[in-house]
C-alpha atoms as a PDB file:
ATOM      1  CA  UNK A   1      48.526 -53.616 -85.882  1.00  0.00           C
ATOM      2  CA  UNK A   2      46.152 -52.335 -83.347  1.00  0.00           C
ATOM      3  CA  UNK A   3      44.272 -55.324 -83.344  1.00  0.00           C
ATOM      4  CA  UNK A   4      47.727 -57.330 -82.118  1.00  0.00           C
ATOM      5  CA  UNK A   5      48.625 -54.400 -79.933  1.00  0.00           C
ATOM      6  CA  UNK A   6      45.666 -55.193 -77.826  1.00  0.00           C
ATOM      7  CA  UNK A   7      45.730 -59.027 -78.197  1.00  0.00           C
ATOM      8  CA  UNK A   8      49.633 -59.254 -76.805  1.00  0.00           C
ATOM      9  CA  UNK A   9      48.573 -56.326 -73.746  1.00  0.00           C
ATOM     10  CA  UNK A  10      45.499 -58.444 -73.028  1.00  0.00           C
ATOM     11  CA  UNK A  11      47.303 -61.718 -73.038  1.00  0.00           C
ATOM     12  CA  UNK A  12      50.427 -60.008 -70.624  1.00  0.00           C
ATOM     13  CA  UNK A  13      47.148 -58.219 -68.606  1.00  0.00           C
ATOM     14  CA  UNK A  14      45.849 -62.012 -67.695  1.00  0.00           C
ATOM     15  CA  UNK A  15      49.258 -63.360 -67.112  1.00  0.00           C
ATOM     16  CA  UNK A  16      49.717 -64.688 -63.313  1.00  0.00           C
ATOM     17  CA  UNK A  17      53.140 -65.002 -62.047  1.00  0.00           C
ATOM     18  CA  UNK A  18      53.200 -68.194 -59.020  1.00  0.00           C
ATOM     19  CA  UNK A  19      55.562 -67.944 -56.018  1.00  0.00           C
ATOM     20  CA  UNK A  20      55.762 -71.074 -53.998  1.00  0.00           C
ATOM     21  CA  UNK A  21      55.533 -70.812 -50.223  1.00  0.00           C
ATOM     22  CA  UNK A  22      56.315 -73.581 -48.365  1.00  0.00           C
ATOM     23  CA  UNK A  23      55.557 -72.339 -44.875  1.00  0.00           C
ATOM     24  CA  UNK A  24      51.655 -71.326 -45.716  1.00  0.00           C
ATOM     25  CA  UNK A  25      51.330 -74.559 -47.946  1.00  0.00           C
ATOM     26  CA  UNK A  26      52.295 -76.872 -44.347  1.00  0.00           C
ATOM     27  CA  UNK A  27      50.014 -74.202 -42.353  1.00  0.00           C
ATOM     28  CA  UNK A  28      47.339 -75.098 -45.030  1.00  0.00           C
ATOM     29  CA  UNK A  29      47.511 -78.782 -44.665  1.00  0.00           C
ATOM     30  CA  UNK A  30      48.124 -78.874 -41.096  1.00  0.00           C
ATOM     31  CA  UNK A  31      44.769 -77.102 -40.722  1.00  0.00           C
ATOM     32  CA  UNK A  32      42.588 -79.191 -43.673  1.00  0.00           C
ATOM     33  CA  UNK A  33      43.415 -82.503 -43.156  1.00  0.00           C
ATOM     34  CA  UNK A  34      46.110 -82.558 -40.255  1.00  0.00           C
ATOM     35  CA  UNK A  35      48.965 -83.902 -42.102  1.00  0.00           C
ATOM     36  CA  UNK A  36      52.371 -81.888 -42.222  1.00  0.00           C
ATOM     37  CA  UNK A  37      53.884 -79.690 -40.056  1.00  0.00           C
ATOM     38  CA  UNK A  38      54.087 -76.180 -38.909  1.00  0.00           C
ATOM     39  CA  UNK A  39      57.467 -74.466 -40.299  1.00  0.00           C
ATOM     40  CA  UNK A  40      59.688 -73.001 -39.204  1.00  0.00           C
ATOM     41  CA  UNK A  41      59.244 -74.831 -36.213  1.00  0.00           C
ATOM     42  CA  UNK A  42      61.256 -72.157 -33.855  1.00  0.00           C
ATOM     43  CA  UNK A  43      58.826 -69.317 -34.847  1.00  0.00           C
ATOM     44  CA  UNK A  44      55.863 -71.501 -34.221  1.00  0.00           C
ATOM     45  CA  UNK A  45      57.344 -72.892 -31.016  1.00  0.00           C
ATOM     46  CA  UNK A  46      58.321 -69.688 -29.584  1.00  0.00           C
ATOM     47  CA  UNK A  47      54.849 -67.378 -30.479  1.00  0.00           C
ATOM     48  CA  UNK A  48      52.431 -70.074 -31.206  1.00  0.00           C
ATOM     49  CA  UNK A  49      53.536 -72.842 -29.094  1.00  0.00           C
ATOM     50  CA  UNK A  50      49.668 -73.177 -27.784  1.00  0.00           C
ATOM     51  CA  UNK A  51      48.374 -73.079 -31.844  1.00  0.00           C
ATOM     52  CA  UNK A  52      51.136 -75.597 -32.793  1.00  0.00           C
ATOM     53  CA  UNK A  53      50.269 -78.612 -30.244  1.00  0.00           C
ATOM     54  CA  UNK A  54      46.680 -78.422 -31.306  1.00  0.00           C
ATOM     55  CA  UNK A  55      46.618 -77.112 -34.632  1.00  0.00           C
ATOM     56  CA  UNK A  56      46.572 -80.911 -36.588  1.00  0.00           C
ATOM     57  CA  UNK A  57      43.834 -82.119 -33.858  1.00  0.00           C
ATOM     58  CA  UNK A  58      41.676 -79.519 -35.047  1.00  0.00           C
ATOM     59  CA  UNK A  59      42.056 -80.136 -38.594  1.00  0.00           C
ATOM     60  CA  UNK A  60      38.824 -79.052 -40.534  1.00  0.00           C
ATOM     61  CA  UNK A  61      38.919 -82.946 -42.204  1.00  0.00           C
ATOM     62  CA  UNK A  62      37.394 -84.235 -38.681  1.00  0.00           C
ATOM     63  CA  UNK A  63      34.743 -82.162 -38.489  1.00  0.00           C
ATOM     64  CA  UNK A  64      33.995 -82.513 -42.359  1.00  0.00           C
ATOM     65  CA  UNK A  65      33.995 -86.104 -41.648  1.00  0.00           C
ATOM     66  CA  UNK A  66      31.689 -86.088 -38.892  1.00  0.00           C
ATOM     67  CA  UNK A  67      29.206 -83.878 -40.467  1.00  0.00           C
ATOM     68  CA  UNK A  68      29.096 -86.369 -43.612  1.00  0.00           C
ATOM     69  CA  UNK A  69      28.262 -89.159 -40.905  1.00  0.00           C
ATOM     70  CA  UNK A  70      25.366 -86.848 -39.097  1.00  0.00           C
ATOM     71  CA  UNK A  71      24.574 -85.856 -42.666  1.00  0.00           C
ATOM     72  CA  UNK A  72      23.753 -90.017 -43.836  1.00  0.00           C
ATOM     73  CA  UNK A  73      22.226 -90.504 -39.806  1.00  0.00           C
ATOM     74  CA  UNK A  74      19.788 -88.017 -41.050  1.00  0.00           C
ATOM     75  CA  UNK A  75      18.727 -89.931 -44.476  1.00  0.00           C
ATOM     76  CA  UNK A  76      16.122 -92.495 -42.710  1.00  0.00           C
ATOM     77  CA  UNK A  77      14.865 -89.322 -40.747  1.00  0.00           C
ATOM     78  CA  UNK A  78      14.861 -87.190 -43.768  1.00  0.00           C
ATOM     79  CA  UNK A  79      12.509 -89.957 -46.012  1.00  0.00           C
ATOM     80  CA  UNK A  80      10.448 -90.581 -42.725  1.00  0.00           C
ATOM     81  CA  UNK A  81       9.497 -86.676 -42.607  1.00  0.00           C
ATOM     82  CA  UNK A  82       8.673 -86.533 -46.799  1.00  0.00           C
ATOM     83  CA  UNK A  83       6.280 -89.712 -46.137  1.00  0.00           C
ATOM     84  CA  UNK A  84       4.799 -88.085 -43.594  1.00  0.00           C
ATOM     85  CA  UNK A  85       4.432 -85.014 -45.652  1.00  0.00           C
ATOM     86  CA  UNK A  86       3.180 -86.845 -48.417  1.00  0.00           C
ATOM     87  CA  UNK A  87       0.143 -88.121 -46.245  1.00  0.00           C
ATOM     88  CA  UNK A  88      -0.044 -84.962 -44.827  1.00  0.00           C
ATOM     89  CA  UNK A  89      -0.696 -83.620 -48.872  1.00  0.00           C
ATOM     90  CA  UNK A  90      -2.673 -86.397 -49.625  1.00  0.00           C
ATOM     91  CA  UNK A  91      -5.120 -85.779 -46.442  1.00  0.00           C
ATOM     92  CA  UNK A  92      -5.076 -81.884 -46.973  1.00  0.00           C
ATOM     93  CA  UNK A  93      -6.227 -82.612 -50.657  1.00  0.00           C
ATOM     94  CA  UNK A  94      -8.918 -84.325 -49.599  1.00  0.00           C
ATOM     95  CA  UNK A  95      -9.994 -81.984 -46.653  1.00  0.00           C
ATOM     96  CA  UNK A  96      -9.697 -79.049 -48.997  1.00  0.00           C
ATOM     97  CA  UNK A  97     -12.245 -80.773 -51.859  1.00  0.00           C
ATOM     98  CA  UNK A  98     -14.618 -81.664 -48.851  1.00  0.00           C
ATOM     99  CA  UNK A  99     -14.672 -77.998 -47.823  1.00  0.00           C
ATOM    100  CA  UNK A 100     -15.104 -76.595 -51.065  1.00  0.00           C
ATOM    101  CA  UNK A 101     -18.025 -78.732 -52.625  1.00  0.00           C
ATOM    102  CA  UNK A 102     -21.581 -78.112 -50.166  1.00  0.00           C
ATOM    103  CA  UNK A 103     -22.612 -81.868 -49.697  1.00  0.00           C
ATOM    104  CA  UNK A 104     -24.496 -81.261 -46.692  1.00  0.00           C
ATOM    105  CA  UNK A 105     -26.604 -78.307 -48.154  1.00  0.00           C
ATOM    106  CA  UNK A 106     -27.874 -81.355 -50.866  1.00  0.00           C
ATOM    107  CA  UNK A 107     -28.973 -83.466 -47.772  1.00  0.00           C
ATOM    108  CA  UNK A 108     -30.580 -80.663 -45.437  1.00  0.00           C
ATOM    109  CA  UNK A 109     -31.343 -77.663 -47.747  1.00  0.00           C
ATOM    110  CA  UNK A 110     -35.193 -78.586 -48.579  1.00  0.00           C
ATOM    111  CA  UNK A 111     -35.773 -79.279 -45.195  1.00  0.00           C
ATOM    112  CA  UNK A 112     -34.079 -75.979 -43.938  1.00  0.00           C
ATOM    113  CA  UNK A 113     -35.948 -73.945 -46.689  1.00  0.00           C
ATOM    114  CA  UNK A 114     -38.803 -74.968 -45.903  1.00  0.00           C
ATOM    115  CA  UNK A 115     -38.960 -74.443 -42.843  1.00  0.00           C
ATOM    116  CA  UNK A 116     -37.730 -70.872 -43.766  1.00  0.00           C
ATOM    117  CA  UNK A 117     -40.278 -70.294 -45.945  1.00  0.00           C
ATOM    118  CA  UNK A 118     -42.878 -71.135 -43.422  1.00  0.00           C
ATOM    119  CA  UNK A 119     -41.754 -69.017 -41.152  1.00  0.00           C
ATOM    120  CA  UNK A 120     -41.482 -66.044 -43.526  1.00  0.00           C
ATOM    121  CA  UNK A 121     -45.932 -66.511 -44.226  1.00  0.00           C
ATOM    122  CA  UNK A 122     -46.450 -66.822 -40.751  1.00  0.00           C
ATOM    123  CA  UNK A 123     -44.866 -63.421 -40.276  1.00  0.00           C
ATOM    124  CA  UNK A 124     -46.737 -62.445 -42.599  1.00  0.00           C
ATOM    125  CA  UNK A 125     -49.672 -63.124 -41.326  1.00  0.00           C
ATOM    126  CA  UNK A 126     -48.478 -61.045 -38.143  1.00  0.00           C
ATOM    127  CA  UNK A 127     -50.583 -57.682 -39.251  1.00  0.00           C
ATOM    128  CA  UNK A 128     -53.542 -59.815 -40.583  1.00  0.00           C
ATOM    129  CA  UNK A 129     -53.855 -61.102 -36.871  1.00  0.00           C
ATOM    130  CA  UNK A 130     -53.719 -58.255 -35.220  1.00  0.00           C
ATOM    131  CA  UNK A 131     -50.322 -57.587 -34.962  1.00  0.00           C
ATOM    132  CA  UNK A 132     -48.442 -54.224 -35.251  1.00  0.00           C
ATOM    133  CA  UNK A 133     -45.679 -53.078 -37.392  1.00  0.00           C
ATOM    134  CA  UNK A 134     -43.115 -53.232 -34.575  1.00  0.00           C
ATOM    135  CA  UNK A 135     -43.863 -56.461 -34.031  1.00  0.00           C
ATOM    136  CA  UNK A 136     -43.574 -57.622 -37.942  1.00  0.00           C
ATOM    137  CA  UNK A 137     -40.302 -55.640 -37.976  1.00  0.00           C
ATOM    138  CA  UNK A 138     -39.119 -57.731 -34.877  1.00  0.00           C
ATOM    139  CA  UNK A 139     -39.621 -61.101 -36.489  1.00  0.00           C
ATOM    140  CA  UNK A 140     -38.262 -59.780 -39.814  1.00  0.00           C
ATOM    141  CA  UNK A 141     -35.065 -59.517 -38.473  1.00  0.00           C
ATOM    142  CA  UNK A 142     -35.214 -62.840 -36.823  1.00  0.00           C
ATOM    143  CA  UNK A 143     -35.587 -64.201 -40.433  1.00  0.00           C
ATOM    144  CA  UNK A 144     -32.963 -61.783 -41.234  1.00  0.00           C
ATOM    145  CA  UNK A 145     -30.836 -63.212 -38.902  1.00  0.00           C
ATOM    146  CA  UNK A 146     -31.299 -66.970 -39.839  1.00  0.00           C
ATOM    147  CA  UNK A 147     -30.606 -65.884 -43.343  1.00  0.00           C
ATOM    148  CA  UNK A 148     -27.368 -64.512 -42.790  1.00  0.00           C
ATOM    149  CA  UNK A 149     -26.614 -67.537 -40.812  1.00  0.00           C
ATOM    150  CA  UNK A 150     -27.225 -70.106 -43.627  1.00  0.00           C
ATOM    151  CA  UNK A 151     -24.966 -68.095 -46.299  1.00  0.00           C
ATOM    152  CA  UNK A 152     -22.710 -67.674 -43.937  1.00  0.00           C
ATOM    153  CA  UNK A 153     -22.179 -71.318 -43.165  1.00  0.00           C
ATOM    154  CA  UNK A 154     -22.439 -71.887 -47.311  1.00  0.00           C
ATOM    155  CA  UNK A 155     -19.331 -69.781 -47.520  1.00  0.00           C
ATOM    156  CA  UNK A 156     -17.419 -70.805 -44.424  1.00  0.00           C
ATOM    157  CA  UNK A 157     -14.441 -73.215 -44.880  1.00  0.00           C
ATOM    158  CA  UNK A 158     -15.276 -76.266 -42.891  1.00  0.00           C
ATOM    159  CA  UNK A 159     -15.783 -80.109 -43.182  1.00  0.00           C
ATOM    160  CA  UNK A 160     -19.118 -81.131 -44.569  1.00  0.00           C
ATOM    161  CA  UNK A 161     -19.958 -82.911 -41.462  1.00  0.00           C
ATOM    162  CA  UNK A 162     -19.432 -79.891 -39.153  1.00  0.00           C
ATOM    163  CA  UNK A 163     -21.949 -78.385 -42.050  1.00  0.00           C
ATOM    164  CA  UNK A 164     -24.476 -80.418 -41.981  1.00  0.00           C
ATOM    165  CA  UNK A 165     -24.411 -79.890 -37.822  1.00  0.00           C
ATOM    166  CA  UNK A 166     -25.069 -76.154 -38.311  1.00  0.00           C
ATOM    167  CA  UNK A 167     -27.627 -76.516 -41.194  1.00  0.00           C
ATOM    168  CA  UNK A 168     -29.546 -78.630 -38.437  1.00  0.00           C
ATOM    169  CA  UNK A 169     -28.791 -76.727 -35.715  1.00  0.00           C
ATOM    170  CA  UNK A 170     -29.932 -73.580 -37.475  1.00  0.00           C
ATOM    171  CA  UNK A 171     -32.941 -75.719 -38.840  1.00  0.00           C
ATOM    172  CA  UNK A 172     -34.081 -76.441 -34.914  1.00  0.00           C
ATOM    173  CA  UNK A 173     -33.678 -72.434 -34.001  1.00  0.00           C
ATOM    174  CA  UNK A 174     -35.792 -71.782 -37.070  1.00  0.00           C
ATOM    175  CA  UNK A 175     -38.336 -74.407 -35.685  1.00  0.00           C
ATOM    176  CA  UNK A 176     -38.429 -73.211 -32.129  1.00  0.00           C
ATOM    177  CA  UNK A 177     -38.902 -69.562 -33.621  1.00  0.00           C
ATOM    178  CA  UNK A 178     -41.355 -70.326 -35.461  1.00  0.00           C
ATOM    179  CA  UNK A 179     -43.795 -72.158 -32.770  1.00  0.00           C
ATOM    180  CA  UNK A 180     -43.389 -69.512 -30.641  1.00  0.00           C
ATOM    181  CA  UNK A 181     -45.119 -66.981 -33.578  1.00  0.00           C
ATOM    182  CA  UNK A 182     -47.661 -69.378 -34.355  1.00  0.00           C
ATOM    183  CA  UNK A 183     -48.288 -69.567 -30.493  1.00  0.00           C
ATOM    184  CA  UNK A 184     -48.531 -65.274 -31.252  1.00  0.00           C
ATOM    185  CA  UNK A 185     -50.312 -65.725 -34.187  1.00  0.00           C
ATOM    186  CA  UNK A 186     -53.127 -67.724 -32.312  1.00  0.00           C
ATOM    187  CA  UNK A 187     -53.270 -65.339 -29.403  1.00  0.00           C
ATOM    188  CA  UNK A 188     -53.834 -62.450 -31.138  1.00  0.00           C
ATOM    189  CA  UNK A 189     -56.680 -63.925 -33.035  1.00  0.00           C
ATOM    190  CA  UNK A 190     -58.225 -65.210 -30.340  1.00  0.00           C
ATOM    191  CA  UNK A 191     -58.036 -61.573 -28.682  1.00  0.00           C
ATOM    192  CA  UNK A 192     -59.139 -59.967 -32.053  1.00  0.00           C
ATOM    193  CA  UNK A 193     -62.436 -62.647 -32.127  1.00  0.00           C
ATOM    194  CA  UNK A 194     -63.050 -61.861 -28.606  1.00  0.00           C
ATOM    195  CA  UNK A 195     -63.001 -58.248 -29.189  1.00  0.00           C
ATOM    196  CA  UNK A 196     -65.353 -58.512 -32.073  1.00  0.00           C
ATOM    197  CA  UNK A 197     -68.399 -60.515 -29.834  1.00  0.00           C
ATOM    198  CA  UNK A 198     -67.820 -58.329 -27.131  1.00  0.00           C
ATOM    199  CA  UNK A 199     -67.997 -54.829 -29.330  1.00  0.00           C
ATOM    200  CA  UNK A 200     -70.808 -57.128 -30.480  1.00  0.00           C
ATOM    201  CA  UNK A 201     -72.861 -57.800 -27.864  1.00  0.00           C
ATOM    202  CA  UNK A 202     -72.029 -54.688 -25.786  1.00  0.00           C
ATOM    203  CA  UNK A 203     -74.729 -52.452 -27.839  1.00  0.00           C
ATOM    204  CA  UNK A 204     -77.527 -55.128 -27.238  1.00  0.00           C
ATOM    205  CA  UNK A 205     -81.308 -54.584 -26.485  1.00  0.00           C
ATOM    206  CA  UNK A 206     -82.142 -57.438 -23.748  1.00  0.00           C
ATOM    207  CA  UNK A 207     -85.946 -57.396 -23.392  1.00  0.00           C
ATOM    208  CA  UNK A 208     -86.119 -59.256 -19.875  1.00  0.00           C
ATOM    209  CA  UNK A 209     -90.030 -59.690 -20.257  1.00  0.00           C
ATOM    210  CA  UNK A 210     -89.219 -61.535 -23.046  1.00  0.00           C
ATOM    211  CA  UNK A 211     -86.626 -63.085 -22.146  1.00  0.00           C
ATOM    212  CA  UNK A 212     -88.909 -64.758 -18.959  1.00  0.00           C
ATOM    213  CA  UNK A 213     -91.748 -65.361 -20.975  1.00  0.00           C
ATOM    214  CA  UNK A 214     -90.000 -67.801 -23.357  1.00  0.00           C
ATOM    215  CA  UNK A 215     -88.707 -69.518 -19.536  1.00  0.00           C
ATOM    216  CA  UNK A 216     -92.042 -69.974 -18.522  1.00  0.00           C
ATOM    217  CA  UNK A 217     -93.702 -71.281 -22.328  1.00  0.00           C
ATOM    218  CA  UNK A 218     -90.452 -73.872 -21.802  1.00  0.00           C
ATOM    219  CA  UNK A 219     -91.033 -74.931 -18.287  1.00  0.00           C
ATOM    220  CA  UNK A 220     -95.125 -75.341 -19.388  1.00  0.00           C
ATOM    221  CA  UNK A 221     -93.870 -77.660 -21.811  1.00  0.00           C
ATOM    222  CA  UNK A 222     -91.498 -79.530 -19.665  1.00  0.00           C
ATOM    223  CA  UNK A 223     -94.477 -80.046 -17.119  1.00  0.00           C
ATOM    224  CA  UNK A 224     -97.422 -81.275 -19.212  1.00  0.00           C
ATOM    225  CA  UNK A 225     -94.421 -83.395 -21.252  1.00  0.00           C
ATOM    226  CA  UNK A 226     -93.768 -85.115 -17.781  1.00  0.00           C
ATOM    227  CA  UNK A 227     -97.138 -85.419 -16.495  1.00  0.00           C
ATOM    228  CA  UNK A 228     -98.585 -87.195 -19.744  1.00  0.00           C
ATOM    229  CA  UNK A 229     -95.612 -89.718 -19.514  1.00  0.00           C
ATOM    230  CA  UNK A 230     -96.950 -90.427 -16.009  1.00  0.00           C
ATOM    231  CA  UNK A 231    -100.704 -91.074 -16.458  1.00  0.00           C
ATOM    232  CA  UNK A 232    -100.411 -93.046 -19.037  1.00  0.00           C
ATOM    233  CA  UNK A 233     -97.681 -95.488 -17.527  1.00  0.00           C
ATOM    234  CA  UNK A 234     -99.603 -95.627 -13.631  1.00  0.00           C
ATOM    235  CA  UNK A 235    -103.343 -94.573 -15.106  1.00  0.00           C
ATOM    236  CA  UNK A 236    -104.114 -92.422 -12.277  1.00  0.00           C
ATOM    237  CA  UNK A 237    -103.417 -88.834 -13.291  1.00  0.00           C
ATOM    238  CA  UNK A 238    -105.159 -87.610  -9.566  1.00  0.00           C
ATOM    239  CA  UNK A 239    -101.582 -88.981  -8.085  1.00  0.00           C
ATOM    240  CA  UNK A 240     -99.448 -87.812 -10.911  1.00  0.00           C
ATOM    241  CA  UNK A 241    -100.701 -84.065 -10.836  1.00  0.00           C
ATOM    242  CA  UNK A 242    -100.171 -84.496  -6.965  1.00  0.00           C
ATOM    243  CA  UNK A 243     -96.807 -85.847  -7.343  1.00  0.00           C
ATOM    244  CA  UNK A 244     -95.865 -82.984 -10.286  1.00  0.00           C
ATOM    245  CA  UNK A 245     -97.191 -80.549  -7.728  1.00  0.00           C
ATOM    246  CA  UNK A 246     -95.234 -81.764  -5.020  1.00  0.00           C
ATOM    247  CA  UNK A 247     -91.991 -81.517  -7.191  1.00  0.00           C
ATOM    248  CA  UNK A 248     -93.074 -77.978  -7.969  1.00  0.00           C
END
């Protein structure tokens, strides 16, 4: 019983009761589609005389109209923009597995590391030169720098082309570094070798007696060397010790 008592209040709860209105149903239609009229026509004529001689022009079926023909103008645009979007993907894909796999590191990445690695022994040789610590410290960083440079451009999100321009443009720093430390290199050795024959020869004995009597033994030698060659080719050895005389 309780069961029905709720069924039959339920079923009276969802009950709607309909009252026709013919007035709102022709102000309804007037304003969808334009059709009908406005009723009754003395109240509309009298208070909404303005409202009544435009209300079926201004029907919402016009505009819904016109929007459905805008709406099919815009098809052709609509499939022109999803092609080009669709190229646009297709050019993006690409783009994005260029940037992501190094290609240009496999082409210059010998040439750059070696070059790095020769420059890294040549600063090292910077204290076995002659060089100070300052100045080893100075061209570590340079490496330092060069470094960073290279795994920086491994990491960065570019084209493989535009890669390949920094690995060589970071590959001709590297090389004009690195002559200009060999030019470094060679100056301080030749300072260091100079220094060494001048420290040297600076706490040298000359014996100047010596020294002349070795001139003199030479220029003995010279002379009787000459004369001899004379007498023998003109056999008259009277005129060649006058003419060796004369030239003394």
């Amino acid at each position: 019983m309780a069961v029905a008592v709720t069924v039959t209040t339920a079923v009276h709860a969802q009950y709607v009761t309909y009252n026709h209105d013919s007035p709102k149903q022709n102000q309804v239609t007037v304003m969808e589609t334009g059709t009908g009229a406005l009723s009754p026509d003395l109240y509309y004529s009298v208070l909404h005389n303005k409202y009544k001689k435009s209300a079926a022009a201004k029907n919402k079926l016009s505009f819904r109209t016109l929007a459905g023909i805008n709406l099919y103008n815009q098809v052709d645009e609509a499939e022109a923009i999803d092609s080009a979007l669709v190229k646009r993907a297709k050019v993006e894909a690409l783009n994005v597995a260029d940037r992501q796999v190094d290609i240009a590191w496999l082409a210059e990445g010998d040439k750059v590391s070696r070059q790095m690695e020769r420059f890294r022994r040549n600063i090292d040789r910077i204290l076995l030169s002659g060089g100070t610590p300052a100045d080893k410290e100075r061209w570590t960083e340079y490496y330092h720098v060069y470094q960073c440079a290279i795994n920086a451009t491994k990491d960065a999100y570019m084209p493989n082309a535009q890669r390949k321009k920094e690995y060589l443009r970071i590959y001709e720093d590297v090389a004009r570094q690195n002559e200009i430390l060999v030019s470094y290199l060679a100056k301080r050795q030749n300072a260091t070798a100079t220094s060494t024959l001048l420290n040297a020869t600076d706490n040298r004995t000359l014996h100047k007696g010596g020294i002349v009597r070795n001139a003199m033994s030479r220029w003995q030698e010279s002379r009787l060397a000459v004369c001899g060659s004379q007498s023998g080719g003109n056999g008259n050895g009277e005129d060649d010790n006058e003419s060796v005389n004369r030239g003394k």
